[in-house]
Protein backbone atom coordinates (compact mmCIF):
# COMPACT_ATOMS: atom_id res chain seq x y z
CA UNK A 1 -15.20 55.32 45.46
CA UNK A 2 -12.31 56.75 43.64
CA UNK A 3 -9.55 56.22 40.42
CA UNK A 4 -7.72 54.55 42.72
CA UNK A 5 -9.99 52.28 44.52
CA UNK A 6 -11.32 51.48 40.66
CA UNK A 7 -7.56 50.65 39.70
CA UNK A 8 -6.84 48.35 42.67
CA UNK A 9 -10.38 46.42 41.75
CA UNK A 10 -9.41 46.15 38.35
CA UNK A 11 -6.11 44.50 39.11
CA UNK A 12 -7.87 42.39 42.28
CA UNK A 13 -10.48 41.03 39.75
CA UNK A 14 -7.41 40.00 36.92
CA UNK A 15 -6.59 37.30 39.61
CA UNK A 16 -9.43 35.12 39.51
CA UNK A 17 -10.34 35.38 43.09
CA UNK A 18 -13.89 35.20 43.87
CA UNK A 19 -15.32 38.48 45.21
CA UNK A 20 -18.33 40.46 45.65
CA UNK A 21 -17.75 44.08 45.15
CA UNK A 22 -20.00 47.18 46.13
CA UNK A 23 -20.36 49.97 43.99
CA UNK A 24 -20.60 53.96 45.50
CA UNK A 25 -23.09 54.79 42.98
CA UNK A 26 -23.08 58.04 44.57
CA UNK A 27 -19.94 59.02 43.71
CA UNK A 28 -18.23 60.76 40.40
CA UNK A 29 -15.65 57.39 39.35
CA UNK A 30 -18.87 55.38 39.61
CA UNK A 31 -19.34 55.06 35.75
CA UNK A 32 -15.48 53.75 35.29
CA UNK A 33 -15.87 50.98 38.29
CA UNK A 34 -19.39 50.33 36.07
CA UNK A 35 -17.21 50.27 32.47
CA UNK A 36 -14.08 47.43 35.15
CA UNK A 37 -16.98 45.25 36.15
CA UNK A 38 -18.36 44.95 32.96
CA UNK A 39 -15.31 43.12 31.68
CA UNK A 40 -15.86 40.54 35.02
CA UNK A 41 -19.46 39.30 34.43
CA UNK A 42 -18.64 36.33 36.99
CA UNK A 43 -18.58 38.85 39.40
CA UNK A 44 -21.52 39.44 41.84
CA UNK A 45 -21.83 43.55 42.24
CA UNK A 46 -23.66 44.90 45.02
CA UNK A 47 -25.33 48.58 45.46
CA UNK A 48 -22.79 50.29 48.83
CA UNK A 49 -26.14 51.99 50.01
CA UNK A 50 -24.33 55.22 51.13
CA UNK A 51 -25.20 58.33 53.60
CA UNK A 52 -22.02 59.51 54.62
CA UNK A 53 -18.83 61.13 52.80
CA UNK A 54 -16.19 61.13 55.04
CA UNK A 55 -13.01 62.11 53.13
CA UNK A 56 -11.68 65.13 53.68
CA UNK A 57 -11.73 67.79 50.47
CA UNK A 58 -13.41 64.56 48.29
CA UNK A 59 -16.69 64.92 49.07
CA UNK A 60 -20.31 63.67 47.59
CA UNK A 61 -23.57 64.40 48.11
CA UNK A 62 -27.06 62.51 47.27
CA UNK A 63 -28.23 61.19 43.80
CA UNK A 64 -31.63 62.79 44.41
CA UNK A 65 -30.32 65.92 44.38
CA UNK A 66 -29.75 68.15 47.64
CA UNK A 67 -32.54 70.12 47.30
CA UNK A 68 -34.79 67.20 47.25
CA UNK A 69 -33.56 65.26 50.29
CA UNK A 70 -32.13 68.50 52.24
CA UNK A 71 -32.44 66.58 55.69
CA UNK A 72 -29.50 64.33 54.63
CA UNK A 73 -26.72 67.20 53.60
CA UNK A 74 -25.06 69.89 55.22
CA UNK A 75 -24.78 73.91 54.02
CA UNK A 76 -22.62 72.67 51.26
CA UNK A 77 -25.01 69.68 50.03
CA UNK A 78 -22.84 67.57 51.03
CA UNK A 79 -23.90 63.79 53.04
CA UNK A 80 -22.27 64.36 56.16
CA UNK A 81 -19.46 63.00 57.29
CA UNK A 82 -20.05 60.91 60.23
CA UNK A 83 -22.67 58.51 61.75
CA UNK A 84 -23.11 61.18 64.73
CA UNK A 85 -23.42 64.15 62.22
CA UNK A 86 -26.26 62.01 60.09
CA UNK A 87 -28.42 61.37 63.30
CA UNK A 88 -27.79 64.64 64.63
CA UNK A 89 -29.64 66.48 61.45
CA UNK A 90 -32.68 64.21 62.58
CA UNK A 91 -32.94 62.94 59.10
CA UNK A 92 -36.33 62.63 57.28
CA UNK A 93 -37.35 58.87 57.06
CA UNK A 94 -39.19 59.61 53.82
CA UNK A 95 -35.89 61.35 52.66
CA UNK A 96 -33.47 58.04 53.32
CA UNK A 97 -35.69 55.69 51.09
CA UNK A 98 -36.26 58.34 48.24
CA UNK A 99 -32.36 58.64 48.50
CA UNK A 100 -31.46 54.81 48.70
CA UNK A 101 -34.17 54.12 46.02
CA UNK A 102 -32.33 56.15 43.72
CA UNK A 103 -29.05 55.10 44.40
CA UNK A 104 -30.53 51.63 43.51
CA UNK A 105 -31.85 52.96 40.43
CA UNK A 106 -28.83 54.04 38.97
CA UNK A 107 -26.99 51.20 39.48
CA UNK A 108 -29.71 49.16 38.13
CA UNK A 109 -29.70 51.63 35.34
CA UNK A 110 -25.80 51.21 34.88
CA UNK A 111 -26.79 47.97 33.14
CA UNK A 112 -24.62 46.15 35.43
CA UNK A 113 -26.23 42.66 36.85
CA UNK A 114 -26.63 44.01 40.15
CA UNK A 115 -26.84 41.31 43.34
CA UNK A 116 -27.36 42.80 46.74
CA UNK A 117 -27.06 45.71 48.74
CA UNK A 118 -24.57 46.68 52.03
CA UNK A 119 -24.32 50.25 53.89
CA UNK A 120 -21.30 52.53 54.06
CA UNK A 121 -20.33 52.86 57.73
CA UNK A 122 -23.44 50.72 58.59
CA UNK A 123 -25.63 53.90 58.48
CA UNK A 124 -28.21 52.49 56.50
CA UNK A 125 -29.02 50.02 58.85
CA UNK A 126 -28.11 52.01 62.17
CA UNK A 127 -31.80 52.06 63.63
CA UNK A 128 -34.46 50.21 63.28
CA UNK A 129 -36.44 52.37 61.40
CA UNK A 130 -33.58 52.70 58.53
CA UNK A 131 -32.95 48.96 59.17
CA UNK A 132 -36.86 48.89 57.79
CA UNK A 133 -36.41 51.20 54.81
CA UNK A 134 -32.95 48.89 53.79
CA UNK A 135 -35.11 45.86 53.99
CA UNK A 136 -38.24 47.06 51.91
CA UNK A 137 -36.41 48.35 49.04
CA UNK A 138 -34.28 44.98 48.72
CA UNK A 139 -37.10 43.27 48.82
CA UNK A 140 -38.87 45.80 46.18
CA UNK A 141 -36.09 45.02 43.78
CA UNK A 142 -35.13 41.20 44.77
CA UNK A 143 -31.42 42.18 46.06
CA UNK A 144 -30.06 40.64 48.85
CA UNK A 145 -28.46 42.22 51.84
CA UNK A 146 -25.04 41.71 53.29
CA UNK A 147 -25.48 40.19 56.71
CA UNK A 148 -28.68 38.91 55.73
CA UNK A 149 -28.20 35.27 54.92
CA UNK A 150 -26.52 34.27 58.87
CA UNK A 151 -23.38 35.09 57.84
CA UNK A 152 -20.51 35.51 60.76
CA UNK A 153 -18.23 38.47 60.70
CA UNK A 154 -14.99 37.94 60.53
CA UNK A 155 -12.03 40.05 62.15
CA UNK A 156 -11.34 42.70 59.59
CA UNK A 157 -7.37 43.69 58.79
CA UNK A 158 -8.64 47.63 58.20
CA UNK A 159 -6.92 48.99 61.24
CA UNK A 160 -3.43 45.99 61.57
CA UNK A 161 -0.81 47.85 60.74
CA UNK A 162 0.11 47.77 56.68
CA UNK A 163 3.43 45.85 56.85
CA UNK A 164 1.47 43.52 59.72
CA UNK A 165 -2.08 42.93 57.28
CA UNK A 166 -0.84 39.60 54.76
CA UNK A 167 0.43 37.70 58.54
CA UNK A 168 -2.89 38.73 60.21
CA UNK A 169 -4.94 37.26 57.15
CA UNK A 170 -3.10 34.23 57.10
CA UNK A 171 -3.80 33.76 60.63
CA UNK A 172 -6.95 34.57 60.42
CA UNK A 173 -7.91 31.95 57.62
CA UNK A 174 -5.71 29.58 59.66
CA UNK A 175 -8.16 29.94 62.39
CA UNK A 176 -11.43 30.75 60.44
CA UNK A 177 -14.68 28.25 61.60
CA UNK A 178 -15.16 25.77 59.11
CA UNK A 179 -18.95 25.13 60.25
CA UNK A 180 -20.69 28.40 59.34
CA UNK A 181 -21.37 30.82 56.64
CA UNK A 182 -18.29 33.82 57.16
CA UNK A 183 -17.95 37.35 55.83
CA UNK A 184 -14.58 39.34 55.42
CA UNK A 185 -14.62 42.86 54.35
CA UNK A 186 -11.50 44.67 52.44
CA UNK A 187 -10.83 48.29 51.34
CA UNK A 188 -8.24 48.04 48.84
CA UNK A 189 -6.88 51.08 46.79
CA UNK A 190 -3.43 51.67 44.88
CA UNK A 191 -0.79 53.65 47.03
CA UNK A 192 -0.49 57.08 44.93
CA UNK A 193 -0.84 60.62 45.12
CA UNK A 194 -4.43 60.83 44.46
CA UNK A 195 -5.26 57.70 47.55
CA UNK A 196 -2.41 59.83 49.87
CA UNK A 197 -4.50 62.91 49.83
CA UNK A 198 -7.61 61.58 51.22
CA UNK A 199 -8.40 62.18 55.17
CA UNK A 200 -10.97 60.54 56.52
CA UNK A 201 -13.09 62.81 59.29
CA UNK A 202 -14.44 60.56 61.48
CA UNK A 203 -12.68 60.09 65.02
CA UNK A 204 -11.64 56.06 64.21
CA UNK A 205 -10.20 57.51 60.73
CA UNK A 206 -6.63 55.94 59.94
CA UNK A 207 -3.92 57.97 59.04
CA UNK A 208 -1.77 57.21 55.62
CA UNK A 209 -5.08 55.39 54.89
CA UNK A 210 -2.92 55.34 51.25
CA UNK A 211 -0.92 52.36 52.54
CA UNK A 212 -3.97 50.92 54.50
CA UNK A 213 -5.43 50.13 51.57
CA UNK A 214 -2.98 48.95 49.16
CA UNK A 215 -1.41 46.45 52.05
CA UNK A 216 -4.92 44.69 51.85
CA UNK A 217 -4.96 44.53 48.01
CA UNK A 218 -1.38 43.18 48.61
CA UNK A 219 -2.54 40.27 50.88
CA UNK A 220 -5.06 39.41 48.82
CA UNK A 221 -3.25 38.93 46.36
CA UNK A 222 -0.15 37.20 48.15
CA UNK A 223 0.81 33.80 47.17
CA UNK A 224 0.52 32.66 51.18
CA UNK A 225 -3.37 33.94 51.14
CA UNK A 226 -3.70 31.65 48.18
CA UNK A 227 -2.42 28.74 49.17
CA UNK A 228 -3.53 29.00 52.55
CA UNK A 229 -7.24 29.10 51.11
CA UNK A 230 -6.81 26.03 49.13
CA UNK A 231 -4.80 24.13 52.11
CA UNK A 232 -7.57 24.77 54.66
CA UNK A 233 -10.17 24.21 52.12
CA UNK A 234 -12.01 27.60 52.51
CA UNK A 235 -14.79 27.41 49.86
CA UNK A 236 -15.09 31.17 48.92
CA UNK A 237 -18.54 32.21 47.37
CA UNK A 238 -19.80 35.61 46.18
CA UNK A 239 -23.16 36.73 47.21
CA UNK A 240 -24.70 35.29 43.69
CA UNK A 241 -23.94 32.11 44.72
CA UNK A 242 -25.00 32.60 47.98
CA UNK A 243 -28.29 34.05 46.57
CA UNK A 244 -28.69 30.96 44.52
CA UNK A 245 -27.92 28.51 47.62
CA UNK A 246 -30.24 30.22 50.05
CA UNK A 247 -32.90 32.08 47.99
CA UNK A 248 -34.01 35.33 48.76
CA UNK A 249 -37.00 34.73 50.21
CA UNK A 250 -34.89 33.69 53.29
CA UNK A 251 -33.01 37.07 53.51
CA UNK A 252 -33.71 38.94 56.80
CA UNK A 253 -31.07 41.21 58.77
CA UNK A 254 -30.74 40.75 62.72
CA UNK A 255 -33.20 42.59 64.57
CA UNK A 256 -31.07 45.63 66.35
């Protein structure tokens, strides 16, 4: 998304830990989180199929071009910033594949071994008919889709409090099922100036989202998240494994 997001991947993927990370190929520090991953080929990258920008005074707008998708930006050009703002602009079905095909494209074009696909804020997928459009183009290009292979959400740390988020991912791997396929999200980022100045505009935005993000980066890469892994013998896989496990063919996202 940012320098600093970029900055807290780089030092995430220097552990070793087995991740899947999403790339905002719609955004301007795309090509240094392209030049990070390069140096991690182990890693399994995924397109972050995105329709929203949400920060405050950072803002992007479609690879396609506004002119070309203008159903999907505001006066500015901009994507807009919330789920309610998207829908309310009655966007152009035509318009959200054009733009997702091309985000595709350019991370495809990044020369980066690209995996699978999620959606920023889930807007991708937020009706049926988008749901549709996510589904064909994954297909198109044989990428798989986050939430597509069964797996079982669990609770995210985003909103614990910062100094509360390494305890409440301990407990939560304490307590995590054993006899099913589970997915944890993280937002990680480096607390500096250039993380502090970002707002985000939506109504469940968190405040000093600067130490929101590095607390997660911090507890996953704590010692106790480690160990706890390896003492309740959490397997973790990255979405190339999973591909390789389950096969593509069986990819399909819950009807809505």
């Amino acid at each position: 998304m940012c320098h600093t997001v970029n900055l807290a991947a780089e030092q995430l993927l220097e552990s070793g830990l087995p991740v899947s990370m999403s790339v905002m190929f719609v955004c301007p520090w795309y090509q240094e989180a392209v030049a990070i991953l390069k140096e991690h080929p182990e890693i399994s990258v995924g397109v972050h199929l995105t329709l929203n920008a949400e920060w405050k005074n950072y803002r992007w707008g479609p690879v396609s071009g506004a002119k070309a998708v203008p159903s999907l930006v505001d006066n500015c050009g901009y994507f807009f910033p919330t789920r309610a703002d998207f829908h309310a602009a009655q966007p152009d079905p035509r318009e959200v594949e054009s733009e997702l095909r091309a985000q595709i494209e350019r991370g495809l074009a990044s020369g980066l071994r690209t995996d699978y696909v999620d959606y920023h804020m889930g807007t991708a997928v937020s009706t049926p008919e988008l749901l549709q459009i996510v589904e064909k183009l994954a297909g198109e290009y044989k990428l798989g889709i986050s939430r597509g292979f069964g797996e079982q959400d669990l609770k995210p740390i985003y909103s614990v409090l910062p100094e509360e988020k390494t305890d409440s991912l301990l407990v939560i791997i304490d307590r995590i099922p054993l006899d099913r396929l589970n997915l944890m999200v993280f937002h990680i980022g480096q607390e500096n100036p250039e993380m502090d100045a970002l707002i985000d505009m939506n109504e469940v935005g968190l405040a000093q989202m600067s130490h929101h993000r590095n607390a997660e980066l911090r507890a996953l890469l704590s010692h106790g998240f480690h160990q706890k892994i390896q003492e309740k013998n959490v397997q973790l896989l990255t979405y190339r494994e999973l591909i390789d496990e389950v096969g593509l063919e069986n990819v399909k996202l819950p009807e809505m």
